[in-house]
N, C-alpha and C. Protein backbone atom coordinates (compact mmCIF):
# COMPACT_ATOMS: atom_id res chain seq x y z
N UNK A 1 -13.18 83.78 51.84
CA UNK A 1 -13.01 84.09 53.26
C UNK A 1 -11.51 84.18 53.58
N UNK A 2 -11.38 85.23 54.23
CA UNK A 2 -9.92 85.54 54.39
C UNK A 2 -8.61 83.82 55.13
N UNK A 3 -9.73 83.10 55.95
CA UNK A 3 -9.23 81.90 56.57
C UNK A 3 -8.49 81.15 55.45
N UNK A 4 -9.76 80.48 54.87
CA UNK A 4 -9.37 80.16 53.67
C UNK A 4 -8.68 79.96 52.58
N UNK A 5 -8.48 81.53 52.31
CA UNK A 5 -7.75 82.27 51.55
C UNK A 5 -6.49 82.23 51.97
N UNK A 6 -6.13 82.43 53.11
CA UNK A 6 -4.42 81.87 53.87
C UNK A 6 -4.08 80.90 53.77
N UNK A 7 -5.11 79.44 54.00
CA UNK A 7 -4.98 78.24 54.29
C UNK A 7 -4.34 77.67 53.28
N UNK A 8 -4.84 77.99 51.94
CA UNK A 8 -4.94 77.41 50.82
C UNK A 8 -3.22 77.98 50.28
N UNK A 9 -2.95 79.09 50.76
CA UNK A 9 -1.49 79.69 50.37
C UNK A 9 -0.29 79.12 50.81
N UNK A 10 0.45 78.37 50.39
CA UNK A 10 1.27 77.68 50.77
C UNK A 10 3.18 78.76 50.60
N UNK A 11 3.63 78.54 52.09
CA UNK A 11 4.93 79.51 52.31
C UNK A 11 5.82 79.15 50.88
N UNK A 12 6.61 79.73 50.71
CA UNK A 12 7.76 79.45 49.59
C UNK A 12 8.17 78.56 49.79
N UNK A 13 8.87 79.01 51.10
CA UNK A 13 9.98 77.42 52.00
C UNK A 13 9.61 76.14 51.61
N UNK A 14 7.85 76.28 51.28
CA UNK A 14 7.58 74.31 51.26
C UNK A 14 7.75 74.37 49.25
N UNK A 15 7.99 75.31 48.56
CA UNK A 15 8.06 75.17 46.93
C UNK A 15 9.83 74.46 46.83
N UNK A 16 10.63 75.47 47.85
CA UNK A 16 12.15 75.17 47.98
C UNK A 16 11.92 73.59 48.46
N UNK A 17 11.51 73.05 49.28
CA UNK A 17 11.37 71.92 49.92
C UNK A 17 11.02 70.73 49.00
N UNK A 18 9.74 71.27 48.36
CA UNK A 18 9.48 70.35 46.88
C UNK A 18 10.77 69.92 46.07
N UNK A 19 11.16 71.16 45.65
CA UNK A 19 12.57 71.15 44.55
C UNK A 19 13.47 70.47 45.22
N UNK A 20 13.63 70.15 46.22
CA UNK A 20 14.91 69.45 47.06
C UNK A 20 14.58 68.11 47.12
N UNK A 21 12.89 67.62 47.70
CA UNK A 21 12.67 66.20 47.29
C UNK A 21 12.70 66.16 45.77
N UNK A 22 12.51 66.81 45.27
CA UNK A 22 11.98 66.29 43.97
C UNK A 22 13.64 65.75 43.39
N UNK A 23 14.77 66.64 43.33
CA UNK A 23 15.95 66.38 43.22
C UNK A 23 16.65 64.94 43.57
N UNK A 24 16.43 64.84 45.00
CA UNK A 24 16.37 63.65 45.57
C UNK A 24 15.39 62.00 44.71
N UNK A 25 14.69 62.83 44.78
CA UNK A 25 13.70 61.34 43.97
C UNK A 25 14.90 60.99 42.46
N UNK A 26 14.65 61.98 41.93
CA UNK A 26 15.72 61.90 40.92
C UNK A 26 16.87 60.83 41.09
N UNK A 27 17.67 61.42 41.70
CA UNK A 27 19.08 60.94 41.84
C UNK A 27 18.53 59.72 42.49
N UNK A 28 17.45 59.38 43.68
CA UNK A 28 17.64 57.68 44.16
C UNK A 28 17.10 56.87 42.64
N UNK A 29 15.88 57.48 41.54
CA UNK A 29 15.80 56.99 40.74
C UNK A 29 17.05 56.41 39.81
N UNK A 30 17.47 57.20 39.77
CA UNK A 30 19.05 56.83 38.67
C UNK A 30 19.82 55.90 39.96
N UNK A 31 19.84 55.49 40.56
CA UNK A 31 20.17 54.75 41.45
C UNK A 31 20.11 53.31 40.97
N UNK A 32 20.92 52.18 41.08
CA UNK A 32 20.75 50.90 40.18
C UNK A 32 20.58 49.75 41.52
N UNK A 33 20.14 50.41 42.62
CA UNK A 33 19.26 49.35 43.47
C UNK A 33 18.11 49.17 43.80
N UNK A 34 17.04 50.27 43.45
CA UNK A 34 15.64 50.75 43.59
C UNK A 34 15.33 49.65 43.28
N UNK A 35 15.34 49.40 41.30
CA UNK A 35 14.54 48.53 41.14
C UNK A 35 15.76 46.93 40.68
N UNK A 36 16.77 46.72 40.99
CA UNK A 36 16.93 45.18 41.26
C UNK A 36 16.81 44.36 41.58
N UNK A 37 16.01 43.47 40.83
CA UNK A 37 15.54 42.09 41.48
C UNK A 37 16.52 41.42 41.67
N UNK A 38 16.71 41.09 42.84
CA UNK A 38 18.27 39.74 43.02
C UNK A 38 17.58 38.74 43.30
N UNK A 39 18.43 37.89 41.98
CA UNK A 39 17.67 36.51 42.04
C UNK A 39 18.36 35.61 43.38
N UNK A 40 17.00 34.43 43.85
CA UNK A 40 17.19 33.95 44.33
C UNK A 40 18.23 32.88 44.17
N UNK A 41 19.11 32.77 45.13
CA UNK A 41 19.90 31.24 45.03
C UNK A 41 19.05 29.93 44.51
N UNK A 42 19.38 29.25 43.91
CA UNK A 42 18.84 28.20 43.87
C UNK A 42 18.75 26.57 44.99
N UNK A 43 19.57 26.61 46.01
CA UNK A 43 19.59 26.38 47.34
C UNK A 43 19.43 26.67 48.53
N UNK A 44 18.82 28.35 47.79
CA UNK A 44 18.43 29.14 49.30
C UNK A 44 17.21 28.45 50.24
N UNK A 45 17.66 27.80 51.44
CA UNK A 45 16.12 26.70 51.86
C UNK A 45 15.15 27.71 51.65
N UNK A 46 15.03 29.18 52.41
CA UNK A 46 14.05 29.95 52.95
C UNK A 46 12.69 30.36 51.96
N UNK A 47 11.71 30.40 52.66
CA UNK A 47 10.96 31.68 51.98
C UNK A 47 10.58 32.82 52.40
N UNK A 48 10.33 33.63 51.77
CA UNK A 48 10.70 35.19 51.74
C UNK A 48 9.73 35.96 51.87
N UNK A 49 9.23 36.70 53.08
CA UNK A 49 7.84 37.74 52.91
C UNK A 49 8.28 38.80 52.98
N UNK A 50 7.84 39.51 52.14
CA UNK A 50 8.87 40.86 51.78
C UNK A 50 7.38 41.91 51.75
N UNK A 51 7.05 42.88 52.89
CA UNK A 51 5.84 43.62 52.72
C UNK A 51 6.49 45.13 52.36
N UNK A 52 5.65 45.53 51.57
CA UNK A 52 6.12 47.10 51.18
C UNK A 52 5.90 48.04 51.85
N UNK A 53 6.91 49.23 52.17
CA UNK A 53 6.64 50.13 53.67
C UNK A 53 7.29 49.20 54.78
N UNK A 54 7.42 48.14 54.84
CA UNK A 54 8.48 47.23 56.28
C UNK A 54 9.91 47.53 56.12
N UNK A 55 10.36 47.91 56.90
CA UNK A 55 11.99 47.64 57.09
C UNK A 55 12.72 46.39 57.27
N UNK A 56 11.56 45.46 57.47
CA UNK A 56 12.06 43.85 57.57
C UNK A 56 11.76 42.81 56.87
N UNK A 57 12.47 42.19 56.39
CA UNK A 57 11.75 40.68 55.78
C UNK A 57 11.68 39.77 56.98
N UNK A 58 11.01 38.71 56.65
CA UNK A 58 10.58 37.16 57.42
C UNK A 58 10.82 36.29 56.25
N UNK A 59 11.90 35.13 56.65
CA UNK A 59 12.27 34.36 56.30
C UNK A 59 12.09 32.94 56.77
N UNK A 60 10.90 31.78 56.52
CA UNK A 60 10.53 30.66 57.45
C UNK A 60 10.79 29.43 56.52
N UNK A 61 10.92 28.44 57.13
CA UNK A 61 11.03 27.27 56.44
C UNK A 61 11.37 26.07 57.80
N UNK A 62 10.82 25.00 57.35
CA UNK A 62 11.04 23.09 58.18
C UNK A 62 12.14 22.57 58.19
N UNK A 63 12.77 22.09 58.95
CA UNK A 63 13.71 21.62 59.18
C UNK A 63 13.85 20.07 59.85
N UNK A 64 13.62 19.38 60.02
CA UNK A 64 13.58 17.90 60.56
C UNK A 64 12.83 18.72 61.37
N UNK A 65 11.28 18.78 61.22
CA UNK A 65 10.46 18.94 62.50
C UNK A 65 10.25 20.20 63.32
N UNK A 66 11.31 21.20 62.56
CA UNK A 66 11.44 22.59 63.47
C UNK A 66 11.11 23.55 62.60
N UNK A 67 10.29 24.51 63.07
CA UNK A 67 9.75 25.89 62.90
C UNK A 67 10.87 26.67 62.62
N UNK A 68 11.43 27.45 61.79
CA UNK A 68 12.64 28.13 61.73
C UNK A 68 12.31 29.94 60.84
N UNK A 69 11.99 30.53 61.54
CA UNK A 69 11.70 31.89 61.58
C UNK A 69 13.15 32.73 61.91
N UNK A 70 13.04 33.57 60.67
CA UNK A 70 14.44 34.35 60.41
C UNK A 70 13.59 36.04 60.33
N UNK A 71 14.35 36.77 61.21
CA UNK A 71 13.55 38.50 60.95
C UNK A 71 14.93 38.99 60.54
N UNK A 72 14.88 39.84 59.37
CA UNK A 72 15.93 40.27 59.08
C UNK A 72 15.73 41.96 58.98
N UNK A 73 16.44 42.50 59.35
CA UNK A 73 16.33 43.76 59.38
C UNK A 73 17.48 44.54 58.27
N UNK A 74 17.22 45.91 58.16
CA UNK A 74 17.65 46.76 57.15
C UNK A 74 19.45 47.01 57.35
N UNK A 75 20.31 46.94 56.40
CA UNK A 75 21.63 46.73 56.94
C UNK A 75 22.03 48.33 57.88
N UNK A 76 23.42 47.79 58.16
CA UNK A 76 24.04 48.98 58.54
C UNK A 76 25.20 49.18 57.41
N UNK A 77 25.34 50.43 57.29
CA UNK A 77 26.76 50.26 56.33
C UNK A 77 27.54 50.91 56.79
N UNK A 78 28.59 50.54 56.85
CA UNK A 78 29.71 51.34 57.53
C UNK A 78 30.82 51.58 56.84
N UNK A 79 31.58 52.61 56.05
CA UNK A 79 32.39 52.66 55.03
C UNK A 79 33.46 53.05 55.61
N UNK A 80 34.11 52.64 56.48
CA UNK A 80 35.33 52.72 57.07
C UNK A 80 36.09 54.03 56.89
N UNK A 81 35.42 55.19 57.12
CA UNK A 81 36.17 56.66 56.79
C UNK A 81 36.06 56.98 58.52
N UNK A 82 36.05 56.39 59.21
CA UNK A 82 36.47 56.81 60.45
C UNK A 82 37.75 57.64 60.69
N UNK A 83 38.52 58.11 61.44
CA UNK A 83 39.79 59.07 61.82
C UNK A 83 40.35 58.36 62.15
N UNK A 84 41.88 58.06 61.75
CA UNK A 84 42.43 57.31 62.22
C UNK A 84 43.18 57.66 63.34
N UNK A 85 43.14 58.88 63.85
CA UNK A 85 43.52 58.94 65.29
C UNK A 85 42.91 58.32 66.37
N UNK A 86 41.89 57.20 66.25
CA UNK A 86 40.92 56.38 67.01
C UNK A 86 41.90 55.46 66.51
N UNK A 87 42.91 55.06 66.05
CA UNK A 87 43.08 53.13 65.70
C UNK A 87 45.25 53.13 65.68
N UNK A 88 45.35 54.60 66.69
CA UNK A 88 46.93 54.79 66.48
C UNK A 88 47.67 52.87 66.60
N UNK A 89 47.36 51.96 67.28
CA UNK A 89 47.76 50.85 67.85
C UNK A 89 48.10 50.17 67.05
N UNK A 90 49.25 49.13 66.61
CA UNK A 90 49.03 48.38 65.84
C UNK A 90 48.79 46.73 66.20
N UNK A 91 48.14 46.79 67.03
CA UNK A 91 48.07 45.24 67.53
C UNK A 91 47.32 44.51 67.29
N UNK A 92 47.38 43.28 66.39
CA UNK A 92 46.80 42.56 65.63
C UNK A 92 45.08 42.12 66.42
N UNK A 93 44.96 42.63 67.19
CA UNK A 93 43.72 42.20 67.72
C UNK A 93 42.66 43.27 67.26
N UNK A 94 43.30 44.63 67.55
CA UNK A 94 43.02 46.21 66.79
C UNK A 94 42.24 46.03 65.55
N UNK A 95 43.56 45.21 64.83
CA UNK A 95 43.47 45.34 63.37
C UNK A 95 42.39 44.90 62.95
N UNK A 96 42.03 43.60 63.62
CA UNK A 96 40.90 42.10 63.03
C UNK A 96 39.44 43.19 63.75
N UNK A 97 39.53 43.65 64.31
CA UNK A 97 38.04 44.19 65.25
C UNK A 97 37.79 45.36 63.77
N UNK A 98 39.16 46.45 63.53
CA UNK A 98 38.19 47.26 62.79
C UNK A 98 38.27 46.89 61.21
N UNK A 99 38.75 45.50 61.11
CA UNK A 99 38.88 45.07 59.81
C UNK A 99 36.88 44.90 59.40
N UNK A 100 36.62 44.19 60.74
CA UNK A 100 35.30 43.70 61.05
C UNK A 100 34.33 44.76 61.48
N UNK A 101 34.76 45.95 61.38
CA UNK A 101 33.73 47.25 62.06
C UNK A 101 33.21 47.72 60.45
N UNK A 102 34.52 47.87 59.29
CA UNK A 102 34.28 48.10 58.36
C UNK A 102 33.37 47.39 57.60
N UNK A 103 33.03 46.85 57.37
CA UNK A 103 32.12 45.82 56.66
C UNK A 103 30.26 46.30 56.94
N UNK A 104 29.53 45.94 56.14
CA UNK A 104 28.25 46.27 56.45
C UNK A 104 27.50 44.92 57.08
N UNK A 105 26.30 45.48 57.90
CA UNK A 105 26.15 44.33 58.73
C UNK A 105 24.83 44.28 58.60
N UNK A 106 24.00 43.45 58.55
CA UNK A 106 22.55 42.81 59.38
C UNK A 106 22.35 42.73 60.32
N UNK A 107 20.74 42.91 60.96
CA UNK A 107 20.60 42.32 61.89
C UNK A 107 19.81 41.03 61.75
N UNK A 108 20.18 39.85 62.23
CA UNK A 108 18.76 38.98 62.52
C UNK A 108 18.40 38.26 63.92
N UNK A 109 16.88 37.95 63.94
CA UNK A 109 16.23 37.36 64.91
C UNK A 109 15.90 36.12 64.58
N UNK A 110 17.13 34.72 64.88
CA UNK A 110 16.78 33.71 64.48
C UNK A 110 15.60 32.91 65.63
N UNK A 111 14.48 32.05 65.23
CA UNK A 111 13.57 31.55 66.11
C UNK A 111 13.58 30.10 65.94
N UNK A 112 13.94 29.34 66.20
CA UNK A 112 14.18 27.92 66.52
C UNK A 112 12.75 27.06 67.28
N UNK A 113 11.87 26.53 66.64
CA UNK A 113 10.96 26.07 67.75
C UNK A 113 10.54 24.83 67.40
N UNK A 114 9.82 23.56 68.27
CA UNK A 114 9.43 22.53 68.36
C UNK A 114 8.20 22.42 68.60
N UNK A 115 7.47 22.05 67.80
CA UNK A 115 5.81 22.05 68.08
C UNK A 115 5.58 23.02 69.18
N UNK A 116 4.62 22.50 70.65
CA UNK A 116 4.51 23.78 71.59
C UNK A 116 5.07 23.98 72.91
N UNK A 117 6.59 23.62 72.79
CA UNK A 117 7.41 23.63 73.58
C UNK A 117 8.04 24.80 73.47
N UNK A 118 9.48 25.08 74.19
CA UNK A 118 10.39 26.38 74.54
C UNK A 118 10.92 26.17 72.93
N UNK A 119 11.66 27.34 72.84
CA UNK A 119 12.31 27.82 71.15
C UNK A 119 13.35 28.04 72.05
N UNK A 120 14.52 28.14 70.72
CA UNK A 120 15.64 28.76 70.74
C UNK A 120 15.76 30.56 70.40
N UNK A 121 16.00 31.63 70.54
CA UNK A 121 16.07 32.47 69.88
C UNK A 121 17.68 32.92 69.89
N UNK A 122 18.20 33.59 68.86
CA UNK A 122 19.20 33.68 68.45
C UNK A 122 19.73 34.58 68.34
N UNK A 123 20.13 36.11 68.46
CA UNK A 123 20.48 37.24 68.17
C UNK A 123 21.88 37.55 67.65
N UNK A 124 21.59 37.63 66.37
CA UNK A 124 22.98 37.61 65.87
C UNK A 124 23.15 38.87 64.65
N UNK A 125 24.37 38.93 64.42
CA UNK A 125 24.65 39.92 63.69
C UNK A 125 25.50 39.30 61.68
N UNK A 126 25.02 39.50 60.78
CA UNK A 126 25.45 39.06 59.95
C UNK A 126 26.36 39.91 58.52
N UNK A 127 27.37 39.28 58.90
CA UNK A 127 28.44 40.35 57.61
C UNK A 127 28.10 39.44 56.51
N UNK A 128 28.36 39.82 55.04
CA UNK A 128 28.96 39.25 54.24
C UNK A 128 29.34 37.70 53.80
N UNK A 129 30.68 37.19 55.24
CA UNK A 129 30.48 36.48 55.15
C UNK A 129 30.98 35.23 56.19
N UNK A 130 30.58 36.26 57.19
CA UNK A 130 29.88 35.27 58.68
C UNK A 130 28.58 35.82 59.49
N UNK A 131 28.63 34.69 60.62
CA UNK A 131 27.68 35.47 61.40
C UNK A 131 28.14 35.48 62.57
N UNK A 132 28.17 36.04 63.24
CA UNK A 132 28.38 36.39 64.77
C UNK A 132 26.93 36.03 65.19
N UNK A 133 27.42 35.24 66.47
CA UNK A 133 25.99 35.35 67.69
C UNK A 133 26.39 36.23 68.92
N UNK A 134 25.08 37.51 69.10
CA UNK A 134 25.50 38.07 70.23
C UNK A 134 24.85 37.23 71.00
N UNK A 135 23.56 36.78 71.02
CA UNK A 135 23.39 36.42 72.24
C UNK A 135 22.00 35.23 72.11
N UNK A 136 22.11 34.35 72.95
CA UNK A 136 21.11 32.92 72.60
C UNK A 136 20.03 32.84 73.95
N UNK A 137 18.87 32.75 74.04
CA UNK A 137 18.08 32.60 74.84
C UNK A 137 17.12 31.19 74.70
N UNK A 138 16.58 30.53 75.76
CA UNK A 138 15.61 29.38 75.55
C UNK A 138 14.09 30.27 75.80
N UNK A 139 13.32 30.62 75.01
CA UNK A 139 12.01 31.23 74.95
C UNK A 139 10.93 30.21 75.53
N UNK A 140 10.25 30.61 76.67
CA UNK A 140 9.30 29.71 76.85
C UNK A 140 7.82 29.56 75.93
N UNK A 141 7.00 28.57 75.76
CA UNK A 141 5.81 28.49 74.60
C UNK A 141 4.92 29.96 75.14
N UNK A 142 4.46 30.12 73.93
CA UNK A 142 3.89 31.21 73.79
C UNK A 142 2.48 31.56 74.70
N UNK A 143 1.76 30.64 75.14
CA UNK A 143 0.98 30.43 75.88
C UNK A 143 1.58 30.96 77.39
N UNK A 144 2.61 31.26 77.84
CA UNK A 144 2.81 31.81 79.09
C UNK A 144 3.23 32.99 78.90
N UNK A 145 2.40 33.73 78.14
CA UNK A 145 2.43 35.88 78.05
C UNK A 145 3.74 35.95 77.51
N UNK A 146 4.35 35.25 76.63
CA UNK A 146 5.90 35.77 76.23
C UNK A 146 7.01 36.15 77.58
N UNK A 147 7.03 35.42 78.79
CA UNK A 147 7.87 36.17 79.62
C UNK A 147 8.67 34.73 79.44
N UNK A 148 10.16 35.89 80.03
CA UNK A 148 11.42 34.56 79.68
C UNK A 148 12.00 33.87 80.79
N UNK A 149 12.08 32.89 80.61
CA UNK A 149 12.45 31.86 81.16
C UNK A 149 13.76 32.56 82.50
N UNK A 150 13.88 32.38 83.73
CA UNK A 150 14.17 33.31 84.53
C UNK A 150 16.09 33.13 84.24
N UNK A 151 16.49 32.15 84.16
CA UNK A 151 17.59 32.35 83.89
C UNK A 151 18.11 32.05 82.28
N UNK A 152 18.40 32.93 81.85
CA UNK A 152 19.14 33.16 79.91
C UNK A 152 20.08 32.62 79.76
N UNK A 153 20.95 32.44 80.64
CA UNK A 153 22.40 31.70 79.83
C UNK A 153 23.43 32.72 80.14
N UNK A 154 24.75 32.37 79.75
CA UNK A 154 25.67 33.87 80.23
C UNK A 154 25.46 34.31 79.18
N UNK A 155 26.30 35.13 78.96
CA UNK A 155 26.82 36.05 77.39
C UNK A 155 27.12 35.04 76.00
N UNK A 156 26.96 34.95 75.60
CA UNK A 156 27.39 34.02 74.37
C UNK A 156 29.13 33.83 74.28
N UNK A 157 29.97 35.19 74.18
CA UNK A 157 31.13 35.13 74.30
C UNK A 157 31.85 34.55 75.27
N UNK A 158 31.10 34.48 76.44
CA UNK A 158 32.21 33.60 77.71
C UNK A 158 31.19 31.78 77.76
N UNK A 159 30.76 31.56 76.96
CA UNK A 159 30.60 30.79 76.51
C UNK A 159 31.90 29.71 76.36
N UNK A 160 32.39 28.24 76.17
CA UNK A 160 33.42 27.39 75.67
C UNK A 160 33.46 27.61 74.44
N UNK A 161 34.78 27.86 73.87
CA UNK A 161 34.72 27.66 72.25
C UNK A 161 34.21 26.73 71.80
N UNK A 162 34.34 25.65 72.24
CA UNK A 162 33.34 24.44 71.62
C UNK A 162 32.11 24.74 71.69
N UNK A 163 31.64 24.94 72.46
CA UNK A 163 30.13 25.16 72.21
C UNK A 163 30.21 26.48 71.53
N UNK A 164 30.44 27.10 71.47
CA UNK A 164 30.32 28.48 70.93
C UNK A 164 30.46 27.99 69.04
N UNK A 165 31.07 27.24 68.90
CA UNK A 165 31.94 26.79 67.69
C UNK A 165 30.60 25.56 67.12
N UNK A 166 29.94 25.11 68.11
CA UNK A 166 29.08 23.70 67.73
C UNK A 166 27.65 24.46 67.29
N UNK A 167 27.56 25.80 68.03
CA UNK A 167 26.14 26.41 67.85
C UNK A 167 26.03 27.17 66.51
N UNK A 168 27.38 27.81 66.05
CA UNK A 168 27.43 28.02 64.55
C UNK A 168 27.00 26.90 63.92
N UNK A 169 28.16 25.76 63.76
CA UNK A 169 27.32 24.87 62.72
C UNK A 169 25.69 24.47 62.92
N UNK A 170 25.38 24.96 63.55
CA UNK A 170 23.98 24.52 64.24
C UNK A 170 23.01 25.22 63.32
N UNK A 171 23.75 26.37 63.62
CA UNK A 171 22.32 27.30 62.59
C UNK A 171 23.30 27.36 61.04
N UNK A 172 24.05 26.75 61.28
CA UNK A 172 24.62 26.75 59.62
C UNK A 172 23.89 25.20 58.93
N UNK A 173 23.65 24.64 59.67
CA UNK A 173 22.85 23.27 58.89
C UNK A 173 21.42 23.88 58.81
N UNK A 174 21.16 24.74 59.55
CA UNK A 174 19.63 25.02 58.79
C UNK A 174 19.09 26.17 57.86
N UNK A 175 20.69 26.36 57.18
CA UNK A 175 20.35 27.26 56.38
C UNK A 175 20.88 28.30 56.57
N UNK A 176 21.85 29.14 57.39
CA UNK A 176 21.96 30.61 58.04
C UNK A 176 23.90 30.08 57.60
N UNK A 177 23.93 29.99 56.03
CA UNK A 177 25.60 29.77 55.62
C UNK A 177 25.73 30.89 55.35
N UNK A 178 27.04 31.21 54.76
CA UNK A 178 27.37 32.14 54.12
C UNK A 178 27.00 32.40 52.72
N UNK A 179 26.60 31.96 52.19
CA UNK A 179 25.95 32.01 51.01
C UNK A 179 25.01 32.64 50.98
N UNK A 180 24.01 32.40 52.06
CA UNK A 180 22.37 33.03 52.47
C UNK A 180 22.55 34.36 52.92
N UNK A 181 23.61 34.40 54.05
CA UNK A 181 24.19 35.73 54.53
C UNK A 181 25.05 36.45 53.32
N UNK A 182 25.28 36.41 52.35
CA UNK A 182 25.61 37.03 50.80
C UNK A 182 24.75 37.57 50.21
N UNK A 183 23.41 37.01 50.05
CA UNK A 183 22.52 36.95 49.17
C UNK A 183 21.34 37.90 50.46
N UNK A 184 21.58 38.32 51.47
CA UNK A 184 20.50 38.78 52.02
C UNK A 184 21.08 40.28 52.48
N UNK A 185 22.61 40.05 52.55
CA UNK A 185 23.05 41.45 52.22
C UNK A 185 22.70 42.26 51.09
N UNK A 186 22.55 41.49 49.80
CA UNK A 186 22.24 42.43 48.76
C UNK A 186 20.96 42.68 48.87
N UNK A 187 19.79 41.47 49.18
CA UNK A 187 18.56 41.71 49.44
C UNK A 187 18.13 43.05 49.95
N UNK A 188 18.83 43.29 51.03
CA UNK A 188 18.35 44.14 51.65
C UNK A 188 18.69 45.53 51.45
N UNK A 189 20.36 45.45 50.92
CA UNK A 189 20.38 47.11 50.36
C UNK A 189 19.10 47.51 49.28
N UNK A 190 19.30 46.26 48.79
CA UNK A 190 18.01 47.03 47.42
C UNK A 190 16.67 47.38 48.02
N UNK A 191 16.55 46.41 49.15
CA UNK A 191 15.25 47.21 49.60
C UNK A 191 15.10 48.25 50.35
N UNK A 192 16.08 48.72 50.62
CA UNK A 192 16.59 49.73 51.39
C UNK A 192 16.42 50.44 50.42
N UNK A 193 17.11 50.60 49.59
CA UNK A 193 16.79 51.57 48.11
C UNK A 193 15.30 52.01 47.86
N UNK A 194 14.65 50.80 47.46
CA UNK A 194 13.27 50.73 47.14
C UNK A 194 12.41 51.62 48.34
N UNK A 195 12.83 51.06 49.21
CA UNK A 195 12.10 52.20 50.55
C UNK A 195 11.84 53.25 50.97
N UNK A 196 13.23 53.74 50.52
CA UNK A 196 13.81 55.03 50.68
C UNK A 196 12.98 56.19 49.36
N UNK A 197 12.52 55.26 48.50
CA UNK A 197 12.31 55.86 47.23
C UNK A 197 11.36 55.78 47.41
N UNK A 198 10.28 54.79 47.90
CA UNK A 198 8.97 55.02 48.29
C UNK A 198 8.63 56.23 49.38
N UNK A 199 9.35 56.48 50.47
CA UNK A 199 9.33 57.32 51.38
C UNK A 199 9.21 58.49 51.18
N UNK A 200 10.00 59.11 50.27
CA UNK A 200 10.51 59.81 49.64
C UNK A 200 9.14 60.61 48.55
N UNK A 201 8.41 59.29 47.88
CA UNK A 201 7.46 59.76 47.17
C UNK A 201 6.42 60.07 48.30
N UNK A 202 5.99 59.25 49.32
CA UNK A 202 4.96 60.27 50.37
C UNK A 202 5.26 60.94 50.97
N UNK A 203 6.71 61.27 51.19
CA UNK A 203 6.74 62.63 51.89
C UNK A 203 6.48 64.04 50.71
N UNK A 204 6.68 63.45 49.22
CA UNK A 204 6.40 64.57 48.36
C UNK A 204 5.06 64.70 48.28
N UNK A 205 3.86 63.89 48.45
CA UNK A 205 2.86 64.02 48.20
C UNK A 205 1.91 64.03 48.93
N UNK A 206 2.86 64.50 50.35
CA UNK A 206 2.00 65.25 51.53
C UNK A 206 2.41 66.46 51.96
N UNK A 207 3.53 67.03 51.29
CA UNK A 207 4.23 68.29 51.30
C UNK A 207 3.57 69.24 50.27
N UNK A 208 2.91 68.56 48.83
CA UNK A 208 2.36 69.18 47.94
C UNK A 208 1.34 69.00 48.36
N UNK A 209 0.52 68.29 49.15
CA UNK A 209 -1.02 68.87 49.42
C UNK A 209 -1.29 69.36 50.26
């Protein structure tokens, strides 16, 4: 039947399209992050749910009594080839911001909670080898529809350095050091790799059918 008979005929454009993923699969294959297992620290507190097809891991573990839920998301990388007609200035404040723009970053959603009381949540950003907090909220228990507590706190940054300075070590005693933030940077490029390479194979094998 002539329907049929069209249906089944597939344009050139999608044969060119094949050859271009297929190229691609290639080259992420020869790629030496697809398949690297990075071993775990041997002090890393956390454990690790790593689902295939997610862009995120979950990272949970106890703490004197506290629930401690880590969402980590897929990095950013930023390879500092920006123009330098954006950075003419030389003023040491300049310097330290895009010293710190360059670097690749995380995101995470730290969750802090006490049996079935309010949590902490945490929004922070993680290089290498610190973490920045953008911003800290008190979450009320889950039993009241997830809505937040009416007043948040200011900004994290106009915050006192002391406190600003006391809430790092805070989530640095439960695990969120630099060491962990090392080891979850690499985590995640590779799964980023791995993803990309999975993606990659279903978009080929819905383009060929």
């Amino acid at each position: 039947m002539p329907f049929s008979s069209a249906a089944s005929t597939k344009p050139s454009s999608d044969g060119e399209l094949l050859r271009i993923i297929d190229s691609e699969i290639k080259y992420a294959e020869e790629s030496d992050d697809h398949d690297r297992v990075e071993e775990i620290p041997e002090n890393f507190p956390f454990k690790i749910s790593d689902e295939k097809g997610s862009k995120e891991i979950t990272l949970t573990r106890t703490y004197q009594g506290e629930e401690i839920e880590v969402l980590v998301s897929m990095p950013s990388l930023v390879t500092g080839d920006e123009p330098d007609h954006e950075n003419e200035s030389d003023e040491d404040g300049q310097e330290e911001e895009t010293q710190s723009s360059n670097k690749s970053s995380i995101p995470l959603t730290v969750t802090i909670s006490k049996g079935d009381g309010p949590s902490l949540e945490f929004i922070c950003t993680a290089y290498p080898d610190e973490i920045i907090i953008d911003a800290l909220s008190v979450m009320p228990p889950e039993n009241k529809d997830g809505e937040m507590i009416t007043y948040e706190g200011p900004d994290f940054n106009d915050l006192d350095e002391n406190l600003q300075r006391a809430f790092h070590k805070y989530l640095e005693l439960r695990g969120l050091t630099p060491m962990a933030t090392n080891f979850l940077h690499e985590y995640m490029i590779n799964k980023d790799s791995r993803e990309y390479l999975l993606w990659l194979r279903k978009l080929k094998d819905f383009v060929r059918h």
